[in-house]
C-alpha atoms as a PDB file:
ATOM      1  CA  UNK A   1      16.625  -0.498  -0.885  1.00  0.00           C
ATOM      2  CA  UNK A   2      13.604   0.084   0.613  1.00  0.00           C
ATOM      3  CA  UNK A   3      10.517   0.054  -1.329  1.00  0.00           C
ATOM      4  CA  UNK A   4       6.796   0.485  -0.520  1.00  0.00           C
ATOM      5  CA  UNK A   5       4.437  -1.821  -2.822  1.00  0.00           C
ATOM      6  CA  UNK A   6       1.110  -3.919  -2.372  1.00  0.00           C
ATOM      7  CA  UNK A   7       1.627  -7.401  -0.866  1.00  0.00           C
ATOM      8  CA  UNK A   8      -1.332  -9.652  -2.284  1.00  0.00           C
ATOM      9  CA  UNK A   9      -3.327 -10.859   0.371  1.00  0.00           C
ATOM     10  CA  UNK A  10      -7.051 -12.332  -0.234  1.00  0.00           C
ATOM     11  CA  UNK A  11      -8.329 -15.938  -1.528  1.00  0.00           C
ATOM     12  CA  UNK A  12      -9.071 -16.808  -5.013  1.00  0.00           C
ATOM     13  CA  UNK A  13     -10.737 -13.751  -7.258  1.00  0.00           C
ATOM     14  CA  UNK A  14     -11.317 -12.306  -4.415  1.00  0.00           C
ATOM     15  CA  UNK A  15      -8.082  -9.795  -3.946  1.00  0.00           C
ATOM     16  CA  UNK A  16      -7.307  -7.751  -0.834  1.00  0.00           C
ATOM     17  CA  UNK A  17      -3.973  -6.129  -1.125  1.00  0.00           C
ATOM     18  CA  UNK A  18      -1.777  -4.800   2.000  1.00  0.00           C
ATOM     19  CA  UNK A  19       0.614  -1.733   1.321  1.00  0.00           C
ATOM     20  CA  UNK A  20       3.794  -2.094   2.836  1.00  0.00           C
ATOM     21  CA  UNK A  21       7.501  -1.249   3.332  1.00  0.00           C
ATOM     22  CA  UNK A  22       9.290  -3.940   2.579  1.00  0.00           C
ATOM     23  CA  UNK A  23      13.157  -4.760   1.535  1.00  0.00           C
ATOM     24  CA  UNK A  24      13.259  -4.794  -2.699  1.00  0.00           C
ATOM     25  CA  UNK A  25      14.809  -8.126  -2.433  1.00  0.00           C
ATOM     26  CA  UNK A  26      12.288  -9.945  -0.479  1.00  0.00           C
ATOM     27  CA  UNK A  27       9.089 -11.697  -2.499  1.00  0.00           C
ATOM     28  CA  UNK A  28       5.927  -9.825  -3.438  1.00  0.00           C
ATOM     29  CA  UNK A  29       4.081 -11.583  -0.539  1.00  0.00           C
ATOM     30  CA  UNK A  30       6.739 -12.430   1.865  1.00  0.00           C
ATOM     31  CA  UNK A  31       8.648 -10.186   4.757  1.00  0.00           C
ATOM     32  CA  UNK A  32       8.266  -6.710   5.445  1.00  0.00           C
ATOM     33  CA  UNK A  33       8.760  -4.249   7.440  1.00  0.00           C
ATOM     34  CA  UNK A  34       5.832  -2.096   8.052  1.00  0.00           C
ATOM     35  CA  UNK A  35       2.274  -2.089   6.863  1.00  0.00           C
ATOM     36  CA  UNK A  36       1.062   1.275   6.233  1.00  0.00           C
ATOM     37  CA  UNK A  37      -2.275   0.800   4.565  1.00  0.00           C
ATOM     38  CA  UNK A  38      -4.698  -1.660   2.751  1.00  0.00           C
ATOM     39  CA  UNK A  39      -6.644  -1.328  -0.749  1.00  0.00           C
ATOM     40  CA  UNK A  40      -9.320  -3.281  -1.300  1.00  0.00           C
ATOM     41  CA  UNK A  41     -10.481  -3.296  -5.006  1.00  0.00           C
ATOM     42  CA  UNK A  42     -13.934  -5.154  -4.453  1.00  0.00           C
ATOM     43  CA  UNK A  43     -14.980  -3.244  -1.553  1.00  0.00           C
ATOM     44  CA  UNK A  44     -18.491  -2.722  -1.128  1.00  0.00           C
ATOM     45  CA  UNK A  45     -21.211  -0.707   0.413  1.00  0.00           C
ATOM     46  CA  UNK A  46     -19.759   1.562   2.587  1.00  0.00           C
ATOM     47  CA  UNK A  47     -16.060  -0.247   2.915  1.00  0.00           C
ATOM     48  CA  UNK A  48     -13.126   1.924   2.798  1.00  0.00           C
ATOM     49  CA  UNK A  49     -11.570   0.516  -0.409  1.00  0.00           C
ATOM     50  CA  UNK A  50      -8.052   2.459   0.415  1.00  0.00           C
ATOM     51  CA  UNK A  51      -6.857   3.341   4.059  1.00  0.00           C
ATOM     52  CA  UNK A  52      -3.274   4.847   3.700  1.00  0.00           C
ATOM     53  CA  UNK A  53      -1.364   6.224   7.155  1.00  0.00           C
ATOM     54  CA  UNK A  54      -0.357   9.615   5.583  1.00  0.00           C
ATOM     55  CA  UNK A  55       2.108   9.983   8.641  1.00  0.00           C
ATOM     56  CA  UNK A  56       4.054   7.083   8.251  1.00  0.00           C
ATOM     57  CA  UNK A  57       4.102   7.004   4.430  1.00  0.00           C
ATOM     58  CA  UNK A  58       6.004  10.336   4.778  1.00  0.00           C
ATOM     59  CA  UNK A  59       8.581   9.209   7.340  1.00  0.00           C
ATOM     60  CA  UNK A  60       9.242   6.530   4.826  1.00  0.00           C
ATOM     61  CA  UNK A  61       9.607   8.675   1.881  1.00  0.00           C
ATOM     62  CA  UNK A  62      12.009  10.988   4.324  1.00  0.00           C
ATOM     63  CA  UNK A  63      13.976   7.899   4.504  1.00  0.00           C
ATOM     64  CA  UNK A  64      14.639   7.237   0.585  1.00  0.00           C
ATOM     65  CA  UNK A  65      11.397   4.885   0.216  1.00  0.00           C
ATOM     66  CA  UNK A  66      10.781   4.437  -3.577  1.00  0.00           C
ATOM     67  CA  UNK A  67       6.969   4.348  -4.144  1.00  0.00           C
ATOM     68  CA  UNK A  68       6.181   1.453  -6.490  1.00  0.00           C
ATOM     69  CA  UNK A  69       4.163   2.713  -9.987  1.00  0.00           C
ATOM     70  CA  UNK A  70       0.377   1.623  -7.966  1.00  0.00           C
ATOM     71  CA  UNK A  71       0.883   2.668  -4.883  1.00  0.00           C
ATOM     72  CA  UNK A  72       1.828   6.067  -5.872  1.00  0.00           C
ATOM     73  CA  UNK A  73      -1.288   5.816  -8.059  1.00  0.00           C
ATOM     74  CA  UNK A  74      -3.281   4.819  -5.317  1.00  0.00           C
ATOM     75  CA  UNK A  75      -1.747   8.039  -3.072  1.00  0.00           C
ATOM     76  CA  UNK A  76      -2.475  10.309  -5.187  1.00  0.00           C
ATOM     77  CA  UNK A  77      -6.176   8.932  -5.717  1.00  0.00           C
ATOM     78  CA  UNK A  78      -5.972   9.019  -1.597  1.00  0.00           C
ATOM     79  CA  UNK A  79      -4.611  12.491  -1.458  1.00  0.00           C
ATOM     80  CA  UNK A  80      -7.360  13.710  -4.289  1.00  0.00           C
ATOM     81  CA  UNK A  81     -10.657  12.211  -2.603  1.00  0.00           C
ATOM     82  CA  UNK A  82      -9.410  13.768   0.818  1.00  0.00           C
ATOM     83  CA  UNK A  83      -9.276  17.474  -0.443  1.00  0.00           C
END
């Protein structure tokens, strides 16, 4: 199955975390298949914190993608600020 979660990315208490489409047996950090977006919790100034590529995050979805619990926390935080 097909999931989309946050890959960890980032050194030491500094996290940056990538949002992908990866396989649901594959590791937290390891392959995937697509990277769709970033969210960067300790962004600063005027750094986007979350960039998410609407467009493909739907043709995933259309393709039986499960959303992991934060990531569809984080799209509908995306999907709120943008309206």
């Amino acid at each position: 199955m097909v999931v989309i979660r946050l890959a960890r990315s980032g050194s030491k208490k500094r996290p940056f975390y990538n949002i992908v489409a990866a396989d649901s047996r594959n590791r937290r950090d390891g392959r995937f298949i697509e990277r769709i977006g970033y969210y960067n919790p300790v962004a600063s100034g005027n750094a986007a914190s979350l960039v998410i590529n609407a467009e493909r995050l739907a043709h995933w979805e259309g393709n039986g993608a499960q959303l992991s619990e934060t990531v569809s926390r984080l799209v509908k935080q995306s999907a709120k600020a943008a309206a």
